[in-house]
C-alpha atoms as a PDB file:
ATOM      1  CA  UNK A   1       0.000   0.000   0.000  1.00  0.00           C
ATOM      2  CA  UNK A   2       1.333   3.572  -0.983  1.00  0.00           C
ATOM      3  CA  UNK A   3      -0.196   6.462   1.563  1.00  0.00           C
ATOM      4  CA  UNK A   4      -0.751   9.948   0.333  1.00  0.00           C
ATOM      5  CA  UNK A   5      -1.219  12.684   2.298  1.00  0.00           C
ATOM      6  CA  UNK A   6      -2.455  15.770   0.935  1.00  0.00           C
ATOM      7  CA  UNK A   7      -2.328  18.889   2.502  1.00  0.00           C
ATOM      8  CA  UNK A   8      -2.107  22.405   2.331  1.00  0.00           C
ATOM      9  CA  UNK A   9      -3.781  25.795   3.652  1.00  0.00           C
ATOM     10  CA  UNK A  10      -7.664  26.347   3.166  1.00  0.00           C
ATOM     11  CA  UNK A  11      -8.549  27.543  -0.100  1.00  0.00           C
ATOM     12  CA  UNK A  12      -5.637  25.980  -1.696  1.00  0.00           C
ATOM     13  CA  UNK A  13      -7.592  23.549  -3.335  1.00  0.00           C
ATOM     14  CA  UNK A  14      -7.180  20.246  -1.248  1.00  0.00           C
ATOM     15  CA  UNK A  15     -10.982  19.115  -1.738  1.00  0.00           C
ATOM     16  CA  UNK A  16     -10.706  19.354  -5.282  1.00  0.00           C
ATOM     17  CA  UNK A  17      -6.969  17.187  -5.427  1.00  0.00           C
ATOM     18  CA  UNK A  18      -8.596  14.820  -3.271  1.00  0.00           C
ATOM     19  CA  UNK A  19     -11.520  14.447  -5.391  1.00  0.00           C
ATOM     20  CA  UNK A  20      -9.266  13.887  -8.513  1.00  0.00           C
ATOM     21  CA  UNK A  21      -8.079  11.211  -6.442  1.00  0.00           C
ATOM     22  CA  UNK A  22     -10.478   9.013  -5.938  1.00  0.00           C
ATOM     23  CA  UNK A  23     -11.707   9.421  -9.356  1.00  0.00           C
ATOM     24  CA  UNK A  24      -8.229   7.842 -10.372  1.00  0.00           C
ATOM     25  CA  UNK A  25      -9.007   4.722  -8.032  1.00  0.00           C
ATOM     26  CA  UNK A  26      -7.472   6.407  -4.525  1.00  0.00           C
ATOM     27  CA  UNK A  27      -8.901   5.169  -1.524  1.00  0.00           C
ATOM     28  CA  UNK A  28      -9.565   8.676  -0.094  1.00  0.00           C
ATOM     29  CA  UNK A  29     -10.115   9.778   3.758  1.00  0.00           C
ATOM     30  CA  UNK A  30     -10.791  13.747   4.314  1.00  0.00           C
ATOM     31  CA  UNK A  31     -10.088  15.453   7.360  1.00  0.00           C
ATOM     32  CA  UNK A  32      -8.434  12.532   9.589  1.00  0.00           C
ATOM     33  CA  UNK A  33      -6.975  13.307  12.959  1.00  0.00           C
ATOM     34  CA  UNK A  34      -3.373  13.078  12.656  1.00  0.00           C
ATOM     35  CA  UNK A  35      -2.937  11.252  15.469  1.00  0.00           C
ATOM     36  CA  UNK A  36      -4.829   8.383  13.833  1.00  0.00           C
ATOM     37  CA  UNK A  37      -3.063   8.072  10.518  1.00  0.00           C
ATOM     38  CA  UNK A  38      -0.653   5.180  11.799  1.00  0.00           C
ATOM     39  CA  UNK A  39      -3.763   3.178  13.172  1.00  0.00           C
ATOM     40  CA  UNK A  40      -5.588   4.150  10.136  1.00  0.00           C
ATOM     41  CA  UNK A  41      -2.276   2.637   7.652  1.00  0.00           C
ATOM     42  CA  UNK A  42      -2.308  -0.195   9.870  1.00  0.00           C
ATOM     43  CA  UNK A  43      -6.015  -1.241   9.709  1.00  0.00           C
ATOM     44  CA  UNK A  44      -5.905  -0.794   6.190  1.00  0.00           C
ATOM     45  CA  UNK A  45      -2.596  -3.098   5.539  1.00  0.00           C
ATOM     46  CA  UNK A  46      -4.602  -5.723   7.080  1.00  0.00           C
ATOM     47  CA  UNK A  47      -7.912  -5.523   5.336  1.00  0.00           C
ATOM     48  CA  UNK A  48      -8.596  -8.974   3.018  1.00  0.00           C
ATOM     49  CA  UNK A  49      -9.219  -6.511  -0.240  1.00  0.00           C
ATOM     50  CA  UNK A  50      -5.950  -5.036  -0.475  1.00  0.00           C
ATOM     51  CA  UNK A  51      -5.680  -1.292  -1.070  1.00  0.00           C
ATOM     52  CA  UNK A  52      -2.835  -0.358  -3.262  1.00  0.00           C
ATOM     53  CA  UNK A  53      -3.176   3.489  -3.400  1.00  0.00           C
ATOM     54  CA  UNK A  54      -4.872   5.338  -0.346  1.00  0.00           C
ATOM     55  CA  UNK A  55      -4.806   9.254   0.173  1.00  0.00           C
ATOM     56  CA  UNK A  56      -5.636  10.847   3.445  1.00  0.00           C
ATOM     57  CA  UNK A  57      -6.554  15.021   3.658  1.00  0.00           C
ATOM     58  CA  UNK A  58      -4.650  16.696   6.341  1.00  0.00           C
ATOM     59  CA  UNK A  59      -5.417  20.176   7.169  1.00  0.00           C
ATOM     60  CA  UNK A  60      -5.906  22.831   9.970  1.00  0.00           C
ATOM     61  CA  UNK A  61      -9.418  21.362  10.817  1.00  0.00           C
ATOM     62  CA  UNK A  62      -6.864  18.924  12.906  1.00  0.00           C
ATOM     63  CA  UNK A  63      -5.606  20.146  16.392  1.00  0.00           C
ATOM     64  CA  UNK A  64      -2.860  22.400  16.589  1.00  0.00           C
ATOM     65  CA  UNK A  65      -0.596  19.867  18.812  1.00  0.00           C
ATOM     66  CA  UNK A  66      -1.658  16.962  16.344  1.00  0.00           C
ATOM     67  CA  UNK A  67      -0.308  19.209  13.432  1.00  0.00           C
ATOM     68  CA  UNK A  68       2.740  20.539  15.332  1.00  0.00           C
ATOM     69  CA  UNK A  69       3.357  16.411  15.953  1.00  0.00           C
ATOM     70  CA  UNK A  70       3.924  15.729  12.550  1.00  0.00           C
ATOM     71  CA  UNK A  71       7.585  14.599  12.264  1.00  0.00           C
ATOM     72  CA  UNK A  72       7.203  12.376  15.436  1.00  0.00           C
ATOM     73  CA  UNK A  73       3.655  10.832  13.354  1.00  0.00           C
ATOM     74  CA  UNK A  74       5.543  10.300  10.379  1.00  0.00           C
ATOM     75  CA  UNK A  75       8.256   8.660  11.883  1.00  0.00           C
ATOM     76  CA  UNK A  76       6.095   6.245  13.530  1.00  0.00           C
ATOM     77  CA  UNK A  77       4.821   5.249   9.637  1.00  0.00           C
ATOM     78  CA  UNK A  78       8.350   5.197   8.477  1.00  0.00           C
ATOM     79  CA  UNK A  79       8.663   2.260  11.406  1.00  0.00           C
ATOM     80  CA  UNK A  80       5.606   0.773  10.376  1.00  0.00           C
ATOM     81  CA  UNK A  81       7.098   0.659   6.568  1.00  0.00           C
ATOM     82  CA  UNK A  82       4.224   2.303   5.508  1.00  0.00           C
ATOM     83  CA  UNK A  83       5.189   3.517   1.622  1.00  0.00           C
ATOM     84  CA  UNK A  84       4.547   7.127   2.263  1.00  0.00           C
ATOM     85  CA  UNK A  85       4.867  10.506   0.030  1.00  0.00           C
ATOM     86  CA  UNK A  86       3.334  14.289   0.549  1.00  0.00           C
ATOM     87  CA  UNK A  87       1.735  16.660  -1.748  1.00  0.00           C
ATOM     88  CA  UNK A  88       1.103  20.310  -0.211  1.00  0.00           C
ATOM     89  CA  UNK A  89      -0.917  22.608  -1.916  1.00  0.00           C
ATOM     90  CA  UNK A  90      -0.403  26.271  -1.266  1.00  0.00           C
ATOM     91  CA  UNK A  91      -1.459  29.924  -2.928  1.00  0.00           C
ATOM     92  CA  UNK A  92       0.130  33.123  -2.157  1.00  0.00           C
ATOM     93  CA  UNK A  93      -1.715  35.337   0.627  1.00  0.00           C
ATOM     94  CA  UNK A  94      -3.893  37.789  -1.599  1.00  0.00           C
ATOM     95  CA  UNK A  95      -4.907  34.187  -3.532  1.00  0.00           C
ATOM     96  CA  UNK A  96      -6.403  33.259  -0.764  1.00  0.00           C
ATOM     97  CA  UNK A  97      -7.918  36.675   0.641  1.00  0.00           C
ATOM     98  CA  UNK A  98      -9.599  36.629  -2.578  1.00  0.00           C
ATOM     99  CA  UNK A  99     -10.660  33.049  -2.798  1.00  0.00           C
ATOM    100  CA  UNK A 100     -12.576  33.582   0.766  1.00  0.00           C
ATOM    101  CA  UNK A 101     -14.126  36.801  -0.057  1.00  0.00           C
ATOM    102  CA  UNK A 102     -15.742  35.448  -2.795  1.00  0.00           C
ATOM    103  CA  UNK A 103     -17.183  32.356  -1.581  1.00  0.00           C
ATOM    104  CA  UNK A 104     -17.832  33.704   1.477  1.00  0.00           C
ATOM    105  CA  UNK A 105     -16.406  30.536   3.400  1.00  0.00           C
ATOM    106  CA  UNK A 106     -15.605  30.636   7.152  1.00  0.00           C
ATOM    107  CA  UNK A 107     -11.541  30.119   7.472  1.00  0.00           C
ATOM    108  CA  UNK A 108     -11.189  27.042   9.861  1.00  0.00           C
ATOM    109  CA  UNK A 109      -9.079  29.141  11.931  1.00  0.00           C
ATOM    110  CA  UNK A 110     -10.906  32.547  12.158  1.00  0.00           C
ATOM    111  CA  UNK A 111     -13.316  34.142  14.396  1.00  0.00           C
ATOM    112  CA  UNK A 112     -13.886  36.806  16.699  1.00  0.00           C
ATOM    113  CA  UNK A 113     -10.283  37.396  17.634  1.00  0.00           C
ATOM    114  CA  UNK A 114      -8.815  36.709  14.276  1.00  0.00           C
ATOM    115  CA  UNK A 115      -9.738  38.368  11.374  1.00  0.00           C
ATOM    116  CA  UNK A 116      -9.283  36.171   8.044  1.00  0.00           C
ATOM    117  CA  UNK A 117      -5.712  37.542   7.149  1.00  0.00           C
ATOM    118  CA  UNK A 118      -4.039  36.276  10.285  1.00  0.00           C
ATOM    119  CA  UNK A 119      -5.863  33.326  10.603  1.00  0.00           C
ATOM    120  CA  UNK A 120      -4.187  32.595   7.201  1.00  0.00           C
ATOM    121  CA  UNK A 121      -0.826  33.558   8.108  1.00  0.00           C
ATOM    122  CA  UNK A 122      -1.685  31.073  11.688  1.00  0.00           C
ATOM    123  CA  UNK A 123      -2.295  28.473   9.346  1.00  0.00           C
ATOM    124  CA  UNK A 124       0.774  28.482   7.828  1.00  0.00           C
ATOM    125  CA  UNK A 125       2.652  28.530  10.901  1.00  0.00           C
ATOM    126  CA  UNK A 126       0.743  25.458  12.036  1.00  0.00           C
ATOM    127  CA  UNK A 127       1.242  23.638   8.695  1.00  0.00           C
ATOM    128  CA  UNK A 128       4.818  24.899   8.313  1.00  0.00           C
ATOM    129  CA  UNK A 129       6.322  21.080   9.040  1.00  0.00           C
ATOM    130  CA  UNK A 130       4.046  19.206   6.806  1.00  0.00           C
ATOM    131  CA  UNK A 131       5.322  21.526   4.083  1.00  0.00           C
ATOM    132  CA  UNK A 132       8.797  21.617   4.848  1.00  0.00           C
ATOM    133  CA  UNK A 133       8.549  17.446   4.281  1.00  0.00           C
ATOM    134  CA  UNK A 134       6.321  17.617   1.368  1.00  0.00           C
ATOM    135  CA  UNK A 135       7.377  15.791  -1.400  1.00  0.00           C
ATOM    136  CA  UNK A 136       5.921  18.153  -4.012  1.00  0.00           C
ATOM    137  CA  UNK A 137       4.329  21.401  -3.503  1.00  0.00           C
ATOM    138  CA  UNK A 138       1.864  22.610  -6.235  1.00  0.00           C
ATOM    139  CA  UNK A 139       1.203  26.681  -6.044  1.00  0.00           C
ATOM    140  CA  UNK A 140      -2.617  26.683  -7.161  1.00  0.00           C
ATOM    141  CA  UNK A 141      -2.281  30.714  -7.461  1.00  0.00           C
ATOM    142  CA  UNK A 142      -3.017  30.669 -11.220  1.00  0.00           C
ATOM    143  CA  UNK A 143      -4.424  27.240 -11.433  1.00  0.00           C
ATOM    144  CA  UNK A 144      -8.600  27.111 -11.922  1.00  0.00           C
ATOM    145  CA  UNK A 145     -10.252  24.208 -11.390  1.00  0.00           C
ATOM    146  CA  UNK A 146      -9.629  21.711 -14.476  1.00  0.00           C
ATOM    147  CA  UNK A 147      -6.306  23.089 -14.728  1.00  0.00           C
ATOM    148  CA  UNK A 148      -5.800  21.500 -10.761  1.00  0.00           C
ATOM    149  CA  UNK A 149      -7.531  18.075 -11.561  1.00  0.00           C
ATOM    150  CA  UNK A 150      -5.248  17.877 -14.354  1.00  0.00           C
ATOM    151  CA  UNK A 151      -1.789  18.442 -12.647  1.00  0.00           C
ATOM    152  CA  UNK A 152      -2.783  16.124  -9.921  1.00  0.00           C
ATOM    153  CA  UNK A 153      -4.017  13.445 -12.408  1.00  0.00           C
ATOM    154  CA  UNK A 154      -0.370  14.167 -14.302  1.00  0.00           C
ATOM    155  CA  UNK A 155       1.843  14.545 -11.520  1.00  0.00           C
ATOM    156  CA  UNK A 156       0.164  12.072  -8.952  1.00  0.00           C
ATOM    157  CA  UNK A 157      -2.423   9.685  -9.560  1.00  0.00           C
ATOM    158  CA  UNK A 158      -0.456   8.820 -13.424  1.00  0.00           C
ATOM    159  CA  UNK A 159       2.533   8.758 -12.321  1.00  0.00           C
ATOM    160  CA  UNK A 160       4.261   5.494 -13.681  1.00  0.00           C
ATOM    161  CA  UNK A 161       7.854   6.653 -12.996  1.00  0.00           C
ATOM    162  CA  UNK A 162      10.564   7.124  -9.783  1.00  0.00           C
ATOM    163  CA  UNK A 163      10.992  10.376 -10.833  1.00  0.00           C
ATOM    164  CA  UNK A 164       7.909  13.331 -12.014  1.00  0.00           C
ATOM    165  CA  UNK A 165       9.437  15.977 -14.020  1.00  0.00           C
ATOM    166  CA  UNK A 166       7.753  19.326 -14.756  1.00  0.00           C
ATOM    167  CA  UNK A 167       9.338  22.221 -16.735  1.00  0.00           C
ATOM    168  CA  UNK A 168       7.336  25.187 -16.302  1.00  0.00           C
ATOM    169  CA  UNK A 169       7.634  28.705 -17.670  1.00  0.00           C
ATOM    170  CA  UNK A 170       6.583  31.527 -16.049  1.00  0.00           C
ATOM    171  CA  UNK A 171       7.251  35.597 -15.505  1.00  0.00           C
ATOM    172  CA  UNK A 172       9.270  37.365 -13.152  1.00  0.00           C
ATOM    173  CA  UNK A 173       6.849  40.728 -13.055  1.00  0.00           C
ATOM    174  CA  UNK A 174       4.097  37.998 -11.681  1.00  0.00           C
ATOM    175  CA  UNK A 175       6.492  36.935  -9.031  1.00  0.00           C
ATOM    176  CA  UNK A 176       8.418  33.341  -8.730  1.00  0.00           C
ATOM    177  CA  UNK A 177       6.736  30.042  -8.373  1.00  0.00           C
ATOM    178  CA  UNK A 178       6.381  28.783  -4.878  1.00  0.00           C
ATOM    179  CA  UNK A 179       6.845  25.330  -6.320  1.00  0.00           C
ATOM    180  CA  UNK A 180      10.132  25.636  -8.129  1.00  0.00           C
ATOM    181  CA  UNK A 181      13.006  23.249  -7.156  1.00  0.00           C
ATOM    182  CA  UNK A 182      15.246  24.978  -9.750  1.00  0.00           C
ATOM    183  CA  UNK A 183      15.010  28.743 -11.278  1.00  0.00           C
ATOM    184  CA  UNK A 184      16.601  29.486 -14.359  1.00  0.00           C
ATOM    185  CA  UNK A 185      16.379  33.198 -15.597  1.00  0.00           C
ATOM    186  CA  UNK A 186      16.819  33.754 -19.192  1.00  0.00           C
ATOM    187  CA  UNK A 187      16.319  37.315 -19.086  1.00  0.00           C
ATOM    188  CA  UNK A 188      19.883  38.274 -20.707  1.00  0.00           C
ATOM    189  CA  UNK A 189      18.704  36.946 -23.814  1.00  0.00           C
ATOM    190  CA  UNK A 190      17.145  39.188 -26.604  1.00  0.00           C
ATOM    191  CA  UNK A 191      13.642  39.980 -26.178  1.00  0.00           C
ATOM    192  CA  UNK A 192      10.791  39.617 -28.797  1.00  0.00           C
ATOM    193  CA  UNK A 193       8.581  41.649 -26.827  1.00  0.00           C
ATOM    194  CA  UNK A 194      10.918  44.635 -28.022  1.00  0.00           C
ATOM    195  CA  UNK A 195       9.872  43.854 -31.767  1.00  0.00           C
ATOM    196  CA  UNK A 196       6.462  45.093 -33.082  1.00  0.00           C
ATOM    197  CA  UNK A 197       5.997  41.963 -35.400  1.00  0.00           C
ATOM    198  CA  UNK A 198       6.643  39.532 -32.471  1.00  0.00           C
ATOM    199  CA  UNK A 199       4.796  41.300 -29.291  1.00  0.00           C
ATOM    200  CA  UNK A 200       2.064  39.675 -29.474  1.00  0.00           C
ATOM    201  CA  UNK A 201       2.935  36.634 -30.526  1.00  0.00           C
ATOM    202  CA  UNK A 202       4.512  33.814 -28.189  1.00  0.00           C
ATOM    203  CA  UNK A 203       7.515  31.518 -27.635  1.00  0.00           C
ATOM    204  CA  UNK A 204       5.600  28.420 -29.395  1.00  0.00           C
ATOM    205  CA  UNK A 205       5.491  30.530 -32.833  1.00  0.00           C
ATOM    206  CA  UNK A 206       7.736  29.716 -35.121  1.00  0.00           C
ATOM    207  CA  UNK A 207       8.426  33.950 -36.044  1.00  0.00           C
ATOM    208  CA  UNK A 208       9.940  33.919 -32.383  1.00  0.00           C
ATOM    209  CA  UNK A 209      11.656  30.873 -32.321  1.00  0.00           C
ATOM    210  CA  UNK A 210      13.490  32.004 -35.601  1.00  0.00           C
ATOM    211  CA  UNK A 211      14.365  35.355 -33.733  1.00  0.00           C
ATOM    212  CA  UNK A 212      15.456  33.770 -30.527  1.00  0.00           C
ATOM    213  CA  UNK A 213      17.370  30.829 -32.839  1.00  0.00           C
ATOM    214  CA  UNK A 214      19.433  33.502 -34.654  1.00  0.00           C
ATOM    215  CA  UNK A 215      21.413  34.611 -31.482  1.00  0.00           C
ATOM    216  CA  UNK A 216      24.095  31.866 -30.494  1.00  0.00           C
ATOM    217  CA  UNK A 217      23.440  32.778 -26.618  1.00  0.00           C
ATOM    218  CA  UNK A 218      20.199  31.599 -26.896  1.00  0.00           C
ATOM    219  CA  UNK A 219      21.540  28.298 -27.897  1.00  0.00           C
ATOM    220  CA  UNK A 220      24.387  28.006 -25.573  1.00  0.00           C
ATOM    221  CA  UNK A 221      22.345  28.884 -22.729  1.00  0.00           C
ATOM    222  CA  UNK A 222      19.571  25.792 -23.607  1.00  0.00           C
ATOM    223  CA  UNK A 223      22.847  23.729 -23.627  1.00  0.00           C
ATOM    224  CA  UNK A 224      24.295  24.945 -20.313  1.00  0.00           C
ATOM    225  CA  UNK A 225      20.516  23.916 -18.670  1.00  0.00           C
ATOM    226  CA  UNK A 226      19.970  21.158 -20.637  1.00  0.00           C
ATOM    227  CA  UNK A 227      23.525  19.232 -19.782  1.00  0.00           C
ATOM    228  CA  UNK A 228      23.071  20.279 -16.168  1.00  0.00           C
ATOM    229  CA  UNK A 229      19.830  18.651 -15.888  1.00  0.00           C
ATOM    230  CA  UNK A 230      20.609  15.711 -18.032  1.00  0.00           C
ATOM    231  CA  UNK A 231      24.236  15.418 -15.501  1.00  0.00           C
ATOM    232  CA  UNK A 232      21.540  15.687 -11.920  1.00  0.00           C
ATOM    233  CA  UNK A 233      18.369  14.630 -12.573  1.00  0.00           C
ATOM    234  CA  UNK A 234      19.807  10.849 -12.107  1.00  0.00           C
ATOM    235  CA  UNK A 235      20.960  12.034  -8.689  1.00  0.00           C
ATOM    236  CA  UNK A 236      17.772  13.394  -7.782  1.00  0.00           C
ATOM    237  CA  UNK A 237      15.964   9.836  -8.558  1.00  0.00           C
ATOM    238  CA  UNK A 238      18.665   7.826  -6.505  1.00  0.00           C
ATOM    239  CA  UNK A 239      18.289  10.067  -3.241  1.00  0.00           C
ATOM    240  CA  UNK A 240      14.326   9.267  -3.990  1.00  0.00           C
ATOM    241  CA  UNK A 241      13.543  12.215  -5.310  1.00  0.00           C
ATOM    242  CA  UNK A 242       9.741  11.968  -6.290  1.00  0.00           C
ATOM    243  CA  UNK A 243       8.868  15.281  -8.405  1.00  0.00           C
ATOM    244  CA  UNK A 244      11.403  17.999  -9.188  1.00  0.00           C
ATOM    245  CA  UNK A 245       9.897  20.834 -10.546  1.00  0.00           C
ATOM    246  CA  UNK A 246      12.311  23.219 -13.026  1.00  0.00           C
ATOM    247  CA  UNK A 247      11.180  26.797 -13.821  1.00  0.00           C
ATOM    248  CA  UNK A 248      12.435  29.096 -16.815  1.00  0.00           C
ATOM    249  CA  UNK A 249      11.481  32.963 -15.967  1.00  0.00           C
ATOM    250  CA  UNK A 250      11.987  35.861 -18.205  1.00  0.00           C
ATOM    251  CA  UNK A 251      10.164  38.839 -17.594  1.00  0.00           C
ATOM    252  CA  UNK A 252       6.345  38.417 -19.006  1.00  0.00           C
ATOM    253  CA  UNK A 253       7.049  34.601 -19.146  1.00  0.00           C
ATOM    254  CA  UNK A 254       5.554  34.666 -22.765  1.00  0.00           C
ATOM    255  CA  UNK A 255       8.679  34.903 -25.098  1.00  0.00           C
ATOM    256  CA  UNK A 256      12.022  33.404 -24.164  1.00  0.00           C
ATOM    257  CA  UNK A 257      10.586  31.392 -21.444  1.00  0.00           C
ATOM    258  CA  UNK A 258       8.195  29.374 -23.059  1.00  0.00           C
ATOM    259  CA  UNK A 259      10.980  28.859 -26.104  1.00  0.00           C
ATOM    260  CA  UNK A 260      13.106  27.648 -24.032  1.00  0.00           C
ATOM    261  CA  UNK A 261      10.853  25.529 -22.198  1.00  0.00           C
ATOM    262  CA  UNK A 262       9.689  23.719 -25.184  1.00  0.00           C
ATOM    263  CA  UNK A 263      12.989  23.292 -26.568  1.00  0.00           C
ATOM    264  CA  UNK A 264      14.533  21.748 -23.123  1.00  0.00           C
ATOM    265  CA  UNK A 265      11.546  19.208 -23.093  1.00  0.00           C
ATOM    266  CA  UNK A 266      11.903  18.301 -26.411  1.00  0.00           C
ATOM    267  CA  UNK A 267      15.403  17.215 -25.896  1.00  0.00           C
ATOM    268  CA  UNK A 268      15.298  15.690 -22.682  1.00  0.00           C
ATOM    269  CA  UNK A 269      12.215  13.734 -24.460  1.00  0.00           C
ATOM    270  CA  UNK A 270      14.805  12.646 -26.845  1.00  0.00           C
ATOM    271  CA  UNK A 271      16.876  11.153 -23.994  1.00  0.00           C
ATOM    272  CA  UNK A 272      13.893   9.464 -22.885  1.00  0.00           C
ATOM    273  CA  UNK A 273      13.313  11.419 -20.077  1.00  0.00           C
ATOM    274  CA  UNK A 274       9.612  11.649 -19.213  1.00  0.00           C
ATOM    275  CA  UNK A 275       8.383  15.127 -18.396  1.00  0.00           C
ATOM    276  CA  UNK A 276       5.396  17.361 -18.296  1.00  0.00           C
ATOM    277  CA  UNK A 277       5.330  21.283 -19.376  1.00  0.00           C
ATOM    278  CA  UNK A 278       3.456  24.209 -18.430  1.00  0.00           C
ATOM    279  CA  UNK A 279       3.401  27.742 -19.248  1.00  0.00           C
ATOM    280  CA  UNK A 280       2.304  30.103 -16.045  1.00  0.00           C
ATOM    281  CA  UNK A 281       1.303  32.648 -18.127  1.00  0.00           C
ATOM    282  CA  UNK A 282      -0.133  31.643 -20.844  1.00  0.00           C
ATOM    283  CA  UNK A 283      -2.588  28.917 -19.121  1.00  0.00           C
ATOM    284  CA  UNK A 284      -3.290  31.966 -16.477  1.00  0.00           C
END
């Protein structure tokens, strides 16, 4: 049996992964007490209709000194030999703020002596250890609802391989992904945004790819990341490594980011080197 625990801070979008779960066969359990998740592996290791895949939701509905035990609870699965792996889902603060306004949802955490913004920032501080452990973090930020379902269903639930690659463009004037394991910023390269017949265009058209391919640094600089991650993505796997998560930024994340996206997935596709791409801004 391989246990998933998915977590993350309310509004992130944990009912939805979870959901996307269980469509994909998970065994699902929402809201357990931590305290219970060893019991809960244990009782279900021992059932006659073995469960191959179960995911259990862990969030700030739990008690603060069951989600401040976390390490010491994982442990005690670790001992059991309980296959485990964690997915956190996270937003940045106004995401949330907004997300809460407009559904007018109760925080978990809020009431009369917290407003909504600092039960959010509590929350974090309570889930700060599940995080730190997670195994892969998805920012749902700019992620709507299908685009969610689909990452997890990617990423997670289809996951036939040690190792989950994503390559993911993205803009620095919209701010960093949260989820990046490596940052590459291409900005020294010549940008098509400067050129009246390419502004409006983007780094999958051919008119920008033939601007971007006429400049050698372009091309040096795709084979500086490409022989870097085609030298340490084997080390990543052997020190199990589950998802690594690789993000090129220019400055809209529209141009030279999604070129050079594509072009580093196509190649490490040619190496045989499954993978998954995204474009922040452009799927925003």
């Amino acid at each position: 049996m391989k246990l998933t625990i998915l977590s993350g801070r309310s509004g992130s979008g944990k009912t939805t992964a979870l959901q996307a779960l269980e469509d994909h066969g998970y065994y699902c359990v929402d809201n357990l007490p931590l305290g219970l998740l060893p019991q809960l592996a244990g009782q279900l290791d021992d059932e006659d209709r073995v469960l191959e895949r179960v995911a259990v939701g862990i969030d700030a509905r739990n008690l603060p000194r069951q989600l401040l035990a976390f390490p010491s609870t994982l442990a005690e699965l670790r001992k059991l030999q309980v296959e485990t792996e964690i997915i956190f889902l996270d937003a940045d603060h106004g995401t949330l703020l907004k997300r809460f306004s407009a559904t007018r949802r109760p925080h978990p955490l809020s009431g009369d002596d917290r407003t909504l913004a600092d039960a959010i920032a509590y929350e974090a501080e309570l889930l700060s250890d599940i995080r730190m452990r997670a195994d892969l973090v998805i920012d749902t930020s700019t992620l709507d609802v299908h685009s969610l379902r689909n990452q997890i269903r990617q990423r997670v639930a289809g996951r036939n391989v040690k190792l989950s690659l994503l390559i993911q463009s993205f803009g620095f004037k919209n701010g960093l992904p949260n989820d990046a394991d490596l940052v590459y910023d291409v900005r020294m390269l010549p940008n098509p945004h400067w050129h009246g017949d390419l502004r409006a265009l983007t780094g999958r058209d051919d008119k920008v790819a033939a601007f971007l391919q006429s400049h050698q640094e372009t091309e040096d600089l795709i084979d500086d990341i490409f022989q870097f991650l085609v030298r340490w993505l084997p080390s990543y796997a052997a020190n199990d490594r589950s998802y690594v998560t690789v993000a090129i930024g220019c400055t809209g994340g529209r141009h030279r980011s999604v070129y050079l996206a594509e072009q580093l997935a196509q190649r490490l596709r040619n190496k045989a080197i499954p993978l998954h791409v995204r474009h922040r801004e452009l799927e925003g």
